[in-house]
C-alpha atoms as a PDB file:
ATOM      1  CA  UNK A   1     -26.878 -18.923  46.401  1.00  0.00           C
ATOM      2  CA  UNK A   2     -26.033 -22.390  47.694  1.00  0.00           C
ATOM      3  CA  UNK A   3     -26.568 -23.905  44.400  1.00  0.00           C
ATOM      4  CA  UNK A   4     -23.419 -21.647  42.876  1.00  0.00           C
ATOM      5  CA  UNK A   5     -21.472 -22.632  45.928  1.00  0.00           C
ATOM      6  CA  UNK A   6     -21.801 -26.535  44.204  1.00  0.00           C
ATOM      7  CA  UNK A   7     -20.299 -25.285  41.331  1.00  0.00           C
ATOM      8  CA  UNK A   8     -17.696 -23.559  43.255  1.00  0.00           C
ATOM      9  CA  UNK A   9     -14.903 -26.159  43.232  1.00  0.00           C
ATOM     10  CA  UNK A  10     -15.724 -26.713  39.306  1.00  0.00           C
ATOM     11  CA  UNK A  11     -15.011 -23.384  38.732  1.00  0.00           C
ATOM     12  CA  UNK A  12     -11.425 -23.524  40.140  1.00  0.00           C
ATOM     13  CA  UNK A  13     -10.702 -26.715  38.792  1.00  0.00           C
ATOM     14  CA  UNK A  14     -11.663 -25.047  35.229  1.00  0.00           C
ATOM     15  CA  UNK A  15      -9.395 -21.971  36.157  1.00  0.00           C
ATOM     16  CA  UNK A  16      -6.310 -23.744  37.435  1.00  0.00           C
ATOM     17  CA  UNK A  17      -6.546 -25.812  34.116  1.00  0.00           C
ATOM     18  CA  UNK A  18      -6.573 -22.531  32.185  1.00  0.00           C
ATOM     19  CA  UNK A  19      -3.415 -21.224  34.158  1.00  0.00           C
ATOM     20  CA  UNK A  20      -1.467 -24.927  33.507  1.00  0.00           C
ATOM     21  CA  UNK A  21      -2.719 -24.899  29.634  1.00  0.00           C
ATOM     22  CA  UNK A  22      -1.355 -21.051  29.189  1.00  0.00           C
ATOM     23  CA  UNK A  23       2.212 -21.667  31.042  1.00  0.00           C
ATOM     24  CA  UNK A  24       2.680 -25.251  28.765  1.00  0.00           C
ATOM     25  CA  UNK A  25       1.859 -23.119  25.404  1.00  0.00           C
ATOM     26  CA  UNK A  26       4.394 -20.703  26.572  1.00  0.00           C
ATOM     27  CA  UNK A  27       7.135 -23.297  27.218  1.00  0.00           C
ATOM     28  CA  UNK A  28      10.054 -23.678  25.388  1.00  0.00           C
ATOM     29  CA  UNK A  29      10.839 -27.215  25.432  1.00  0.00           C
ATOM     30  CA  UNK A  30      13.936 -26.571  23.712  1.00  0.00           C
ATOM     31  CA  UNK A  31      15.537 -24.915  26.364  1.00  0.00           C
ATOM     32  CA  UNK A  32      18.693 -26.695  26.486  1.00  0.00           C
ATOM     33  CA  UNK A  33      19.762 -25.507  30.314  1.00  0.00           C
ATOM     34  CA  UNK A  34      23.466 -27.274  29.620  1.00  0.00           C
ATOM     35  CA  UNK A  35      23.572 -26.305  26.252  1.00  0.00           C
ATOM     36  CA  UNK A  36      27.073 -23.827  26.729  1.00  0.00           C
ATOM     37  CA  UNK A  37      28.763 -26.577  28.647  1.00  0.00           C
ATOM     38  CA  UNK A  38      31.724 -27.671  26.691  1.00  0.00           C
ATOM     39  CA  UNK A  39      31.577 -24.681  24.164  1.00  0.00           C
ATOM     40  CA  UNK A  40      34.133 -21.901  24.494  1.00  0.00           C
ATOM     41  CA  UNK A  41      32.666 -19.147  26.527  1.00  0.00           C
ATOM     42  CA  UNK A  42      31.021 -16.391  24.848  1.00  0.00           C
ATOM     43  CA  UNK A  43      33.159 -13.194  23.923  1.00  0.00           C
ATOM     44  CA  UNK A  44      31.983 -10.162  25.975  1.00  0.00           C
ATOM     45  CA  UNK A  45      32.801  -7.387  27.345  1.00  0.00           C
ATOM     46  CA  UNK A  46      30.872  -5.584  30.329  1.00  0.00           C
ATOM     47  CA  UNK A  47      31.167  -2.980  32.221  1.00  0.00           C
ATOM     48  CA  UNK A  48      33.716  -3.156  35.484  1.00  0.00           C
ATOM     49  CA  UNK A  49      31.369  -2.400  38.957  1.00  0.00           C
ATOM     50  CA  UNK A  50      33.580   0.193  40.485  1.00  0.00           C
ATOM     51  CA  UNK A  51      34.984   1.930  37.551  1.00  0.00           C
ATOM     52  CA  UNK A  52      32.556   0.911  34.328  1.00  0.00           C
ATOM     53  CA  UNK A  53      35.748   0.538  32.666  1.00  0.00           C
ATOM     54  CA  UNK A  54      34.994  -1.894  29.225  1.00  0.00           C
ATOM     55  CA  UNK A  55      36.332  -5.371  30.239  1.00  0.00           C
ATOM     56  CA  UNK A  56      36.652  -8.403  28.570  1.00  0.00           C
ATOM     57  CA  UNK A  57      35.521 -11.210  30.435  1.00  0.00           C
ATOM     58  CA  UNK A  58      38.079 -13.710  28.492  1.00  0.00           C
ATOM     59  CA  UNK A  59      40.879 -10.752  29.933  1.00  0.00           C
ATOM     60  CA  UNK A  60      39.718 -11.317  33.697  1.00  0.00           C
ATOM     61  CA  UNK A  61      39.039 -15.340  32.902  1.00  0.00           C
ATOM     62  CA  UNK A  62      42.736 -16.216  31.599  1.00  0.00           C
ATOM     63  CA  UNK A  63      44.876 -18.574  34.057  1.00  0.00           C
ATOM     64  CA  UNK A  64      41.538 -20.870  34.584  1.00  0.00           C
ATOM     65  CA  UNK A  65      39.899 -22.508  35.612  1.00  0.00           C
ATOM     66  CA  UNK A  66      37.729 -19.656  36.721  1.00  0.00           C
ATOM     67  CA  UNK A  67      34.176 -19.627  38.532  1.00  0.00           C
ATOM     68  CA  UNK A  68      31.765 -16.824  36.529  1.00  0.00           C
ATOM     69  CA  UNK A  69      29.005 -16.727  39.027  1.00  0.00           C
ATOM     70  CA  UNK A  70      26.254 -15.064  38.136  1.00  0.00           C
ATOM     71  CA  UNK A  71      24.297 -12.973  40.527  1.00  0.00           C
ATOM     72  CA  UNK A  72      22.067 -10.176  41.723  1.00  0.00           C
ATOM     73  CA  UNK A  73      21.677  -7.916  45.240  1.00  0.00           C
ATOM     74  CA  UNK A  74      17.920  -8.638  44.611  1.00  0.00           C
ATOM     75  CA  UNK A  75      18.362 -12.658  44.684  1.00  0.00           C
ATOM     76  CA  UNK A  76      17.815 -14.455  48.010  1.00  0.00           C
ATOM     77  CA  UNK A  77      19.519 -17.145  47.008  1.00  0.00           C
ATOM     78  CA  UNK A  78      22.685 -15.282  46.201  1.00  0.00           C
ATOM     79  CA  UNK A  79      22.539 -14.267  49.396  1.00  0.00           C
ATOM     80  CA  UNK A  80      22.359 -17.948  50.523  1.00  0.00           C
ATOM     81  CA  UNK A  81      25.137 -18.882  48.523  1.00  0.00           C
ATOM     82  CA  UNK A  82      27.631 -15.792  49.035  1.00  0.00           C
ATOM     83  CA  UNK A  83      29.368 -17.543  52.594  1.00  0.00           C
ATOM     84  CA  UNK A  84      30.201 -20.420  49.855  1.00  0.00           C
ATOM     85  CA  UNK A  85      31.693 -17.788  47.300  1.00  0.00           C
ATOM     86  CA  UNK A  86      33.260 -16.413  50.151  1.00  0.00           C
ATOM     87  CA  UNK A  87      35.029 -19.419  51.298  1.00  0.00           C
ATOM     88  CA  UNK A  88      36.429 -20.226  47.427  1.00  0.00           C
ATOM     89  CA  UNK A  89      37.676 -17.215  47.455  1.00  0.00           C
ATOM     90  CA  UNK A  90      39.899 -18.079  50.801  1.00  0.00           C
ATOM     91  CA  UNK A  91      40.879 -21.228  49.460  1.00  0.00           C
ATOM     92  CA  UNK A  92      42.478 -19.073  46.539  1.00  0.00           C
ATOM     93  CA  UNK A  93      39.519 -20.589  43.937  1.00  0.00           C
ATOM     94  CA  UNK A  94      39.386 -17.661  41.121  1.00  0.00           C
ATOM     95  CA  UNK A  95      35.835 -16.510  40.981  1.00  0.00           C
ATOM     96  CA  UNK A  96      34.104 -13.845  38.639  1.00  0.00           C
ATOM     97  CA  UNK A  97      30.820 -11.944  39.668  1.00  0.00           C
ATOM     98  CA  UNK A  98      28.917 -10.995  37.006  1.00  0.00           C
ATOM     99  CA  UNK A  99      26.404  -8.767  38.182  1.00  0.00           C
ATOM    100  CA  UNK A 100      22.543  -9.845  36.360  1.00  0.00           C
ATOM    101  CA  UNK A 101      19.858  -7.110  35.787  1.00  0.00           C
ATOM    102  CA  UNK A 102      20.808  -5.205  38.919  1.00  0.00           C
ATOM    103  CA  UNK A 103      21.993  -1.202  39.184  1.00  0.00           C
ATOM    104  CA  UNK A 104      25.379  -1.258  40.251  1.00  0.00           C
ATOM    105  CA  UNK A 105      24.905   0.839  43.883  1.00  0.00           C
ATOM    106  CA  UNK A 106      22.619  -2.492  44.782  1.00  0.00           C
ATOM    107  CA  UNK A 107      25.722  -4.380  43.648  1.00  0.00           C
ATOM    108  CA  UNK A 108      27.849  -2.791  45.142  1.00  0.00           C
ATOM    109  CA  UNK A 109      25.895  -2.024  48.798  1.00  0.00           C
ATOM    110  CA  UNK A 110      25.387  -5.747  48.521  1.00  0.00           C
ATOM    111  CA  UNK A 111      29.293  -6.743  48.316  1.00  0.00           C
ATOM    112  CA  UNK A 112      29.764  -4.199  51.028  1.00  0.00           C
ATOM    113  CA  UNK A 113      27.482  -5.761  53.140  1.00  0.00           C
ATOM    114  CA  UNK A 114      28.402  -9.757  52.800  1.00  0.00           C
ATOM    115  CA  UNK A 115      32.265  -9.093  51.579  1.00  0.00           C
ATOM    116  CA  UNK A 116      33.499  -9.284  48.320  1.00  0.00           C
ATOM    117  CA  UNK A 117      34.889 -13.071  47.358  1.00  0.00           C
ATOM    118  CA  UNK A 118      35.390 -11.869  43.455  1.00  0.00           C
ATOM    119  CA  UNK A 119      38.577 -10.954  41.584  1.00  0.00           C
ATOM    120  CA  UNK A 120      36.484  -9.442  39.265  1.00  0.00           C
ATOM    121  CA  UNK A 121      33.281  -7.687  39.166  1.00  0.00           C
ATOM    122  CA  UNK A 122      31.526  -7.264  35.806  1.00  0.00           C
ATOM    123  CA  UNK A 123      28.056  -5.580  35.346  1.00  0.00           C
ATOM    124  CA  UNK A 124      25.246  -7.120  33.121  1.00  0.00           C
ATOM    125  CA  UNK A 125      22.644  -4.508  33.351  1.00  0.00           C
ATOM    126  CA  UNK A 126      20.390  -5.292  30.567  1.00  0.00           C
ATOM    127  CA  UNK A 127      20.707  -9.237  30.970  1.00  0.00           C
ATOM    128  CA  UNK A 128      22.634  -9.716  27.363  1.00  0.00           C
ATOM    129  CA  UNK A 129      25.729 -11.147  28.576  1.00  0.00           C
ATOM    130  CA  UNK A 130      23.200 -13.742  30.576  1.00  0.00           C
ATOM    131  CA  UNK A 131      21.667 -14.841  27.540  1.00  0.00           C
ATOM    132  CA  UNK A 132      24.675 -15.497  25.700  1.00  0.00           C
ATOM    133  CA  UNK A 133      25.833 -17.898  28.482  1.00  0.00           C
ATOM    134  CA  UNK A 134      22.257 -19.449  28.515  1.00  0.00           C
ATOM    135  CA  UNK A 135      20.998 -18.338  32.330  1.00  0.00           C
ATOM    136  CA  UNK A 136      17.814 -19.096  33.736  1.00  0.00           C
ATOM    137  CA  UNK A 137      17.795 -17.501  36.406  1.00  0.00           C
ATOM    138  CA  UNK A 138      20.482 -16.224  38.928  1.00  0.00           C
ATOM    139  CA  UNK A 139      22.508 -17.282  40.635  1.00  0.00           C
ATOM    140  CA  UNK A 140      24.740 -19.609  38.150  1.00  0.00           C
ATOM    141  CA  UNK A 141      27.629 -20.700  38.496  1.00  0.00           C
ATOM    142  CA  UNK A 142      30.085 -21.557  35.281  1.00  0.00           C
ATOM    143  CA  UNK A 143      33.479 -23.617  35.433  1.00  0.00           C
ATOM    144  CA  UNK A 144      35.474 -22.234  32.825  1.00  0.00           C
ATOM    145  CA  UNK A 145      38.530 -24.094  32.135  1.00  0.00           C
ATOM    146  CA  UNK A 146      41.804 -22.311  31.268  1.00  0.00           C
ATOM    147  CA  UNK A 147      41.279 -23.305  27.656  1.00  0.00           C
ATOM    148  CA  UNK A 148      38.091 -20.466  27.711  1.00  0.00           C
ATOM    149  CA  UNK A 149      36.107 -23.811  27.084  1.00  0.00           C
ATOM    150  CA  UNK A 150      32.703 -23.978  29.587  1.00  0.00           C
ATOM    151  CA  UNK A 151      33.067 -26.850  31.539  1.00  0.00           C
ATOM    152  CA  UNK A 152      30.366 -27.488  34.099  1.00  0.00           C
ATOM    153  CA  UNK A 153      27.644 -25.453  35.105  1.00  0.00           C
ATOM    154  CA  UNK A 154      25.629 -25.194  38.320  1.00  0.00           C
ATOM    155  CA  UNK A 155      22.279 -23.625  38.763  1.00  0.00           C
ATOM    156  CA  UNK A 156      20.317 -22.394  42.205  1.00  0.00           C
ATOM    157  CA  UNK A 157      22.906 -21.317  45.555  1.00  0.00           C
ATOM    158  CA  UNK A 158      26.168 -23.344  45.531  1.00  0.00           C
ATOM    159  CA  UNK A 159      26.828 -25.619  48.664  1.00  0.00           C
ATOM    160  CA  UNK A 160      30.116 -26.776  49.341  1.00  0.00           C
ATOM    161  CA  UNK A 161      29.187 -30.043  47.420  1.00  0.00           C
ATOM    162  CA  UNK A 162      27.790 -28.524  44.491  1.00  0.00           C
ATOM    163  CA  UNK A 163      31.266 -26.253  44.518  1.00  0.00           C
ATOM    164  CA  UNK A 164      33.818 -29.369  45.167  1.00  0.00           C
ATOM    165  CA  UNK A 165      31.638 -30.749  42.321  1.00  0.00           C
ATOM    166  CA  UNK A 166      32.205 -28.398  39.891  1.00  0.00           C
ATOM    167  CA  UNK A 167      36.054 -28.115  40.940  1.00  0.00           C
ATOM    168  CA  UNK A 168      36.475 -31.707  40.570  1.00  0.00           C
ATOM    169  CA  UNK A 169      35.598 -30.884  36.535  1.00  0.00           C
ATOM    170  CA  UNK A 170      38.631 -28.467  36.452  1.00  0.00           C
ATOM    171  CA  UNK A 171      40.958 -31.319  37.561  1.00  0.00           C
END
């Protein structure tokens, strides 16, 4: 019994290699996480939140620059990030929600709950519309300039330097 415990550390050491070897074989390293910035933003339409109403996201985007941030009721982060959204909104900064992988009564119990800094609130149910743009992961932020031309794009919770960042790109 005490001679296995010996081998004990081995054994992780062996297992935790196994674990990094299998996640590098399943890595893309051609992920491009920039690769939509300065490319004109996809053409899609998606569902509206309150009334599912087909809507094209280039319809809601026109007068840019426009902020498509997208997020999710089941994201922490958003959460984090939503009393940034909130004050963009205040200082009249045009911001689209685009609402990833999540049922719209979470969406919409979740904007109820924190207030709603969107003029617009699209629903990407089945993640499409996210792949097309190239997210990793919610939230993201896009600048989209009033061209329809991606300008910047932030990934994680916005902070109010990430956000003057990404408005400074507009001007």
């Amino acid at each position: 019994m005490k001679r296995w415990l010996a081998f004990a550390p081995l054994i992780v050491l062996a297992l935790l290699a196994l674990l990094f070897a299998g996640y590098a074989l399943k890595r893309d390293p051609n992920v491009q996480p920039q690769a939509m910035v300065g490319k004109p933003m996809p053409p899609l339409t998606l569902p509206e939140l309150s009334t599912g109403a087909a809507t094209s996201l280039a319809s809601v985007a026109q007068g840019g620059p426009v902020l498509i941030n997208f997020f999710a009721s089941w994201c922490a982060p958003c959460e984090i990030e939503h009393p940034q959204l909130m004050a963009l909104n205040a200082q009249g900064v045009k911001v689209i929600g685009v609402a990833y992988k999540d049922a719209p009564p979470n969406t919409q119990a979740f904007l109820t709950r924190l207030g709603d800094p969107f003029a617009a609130r699209l629903v990407d149910r089945d993640g499409a519309a996210g792949l097309e743009f190239g997210v990793t992961g919610v939230p993201e932020t896009y600048l989209v300039g009033s061209n329809g031309v991606i300008l910047a794009k932030h990934t994680g919770p916005l902070t109010p330097d990430a956000a003057e960042e990404l408005l400074a790109k507009a001007r």
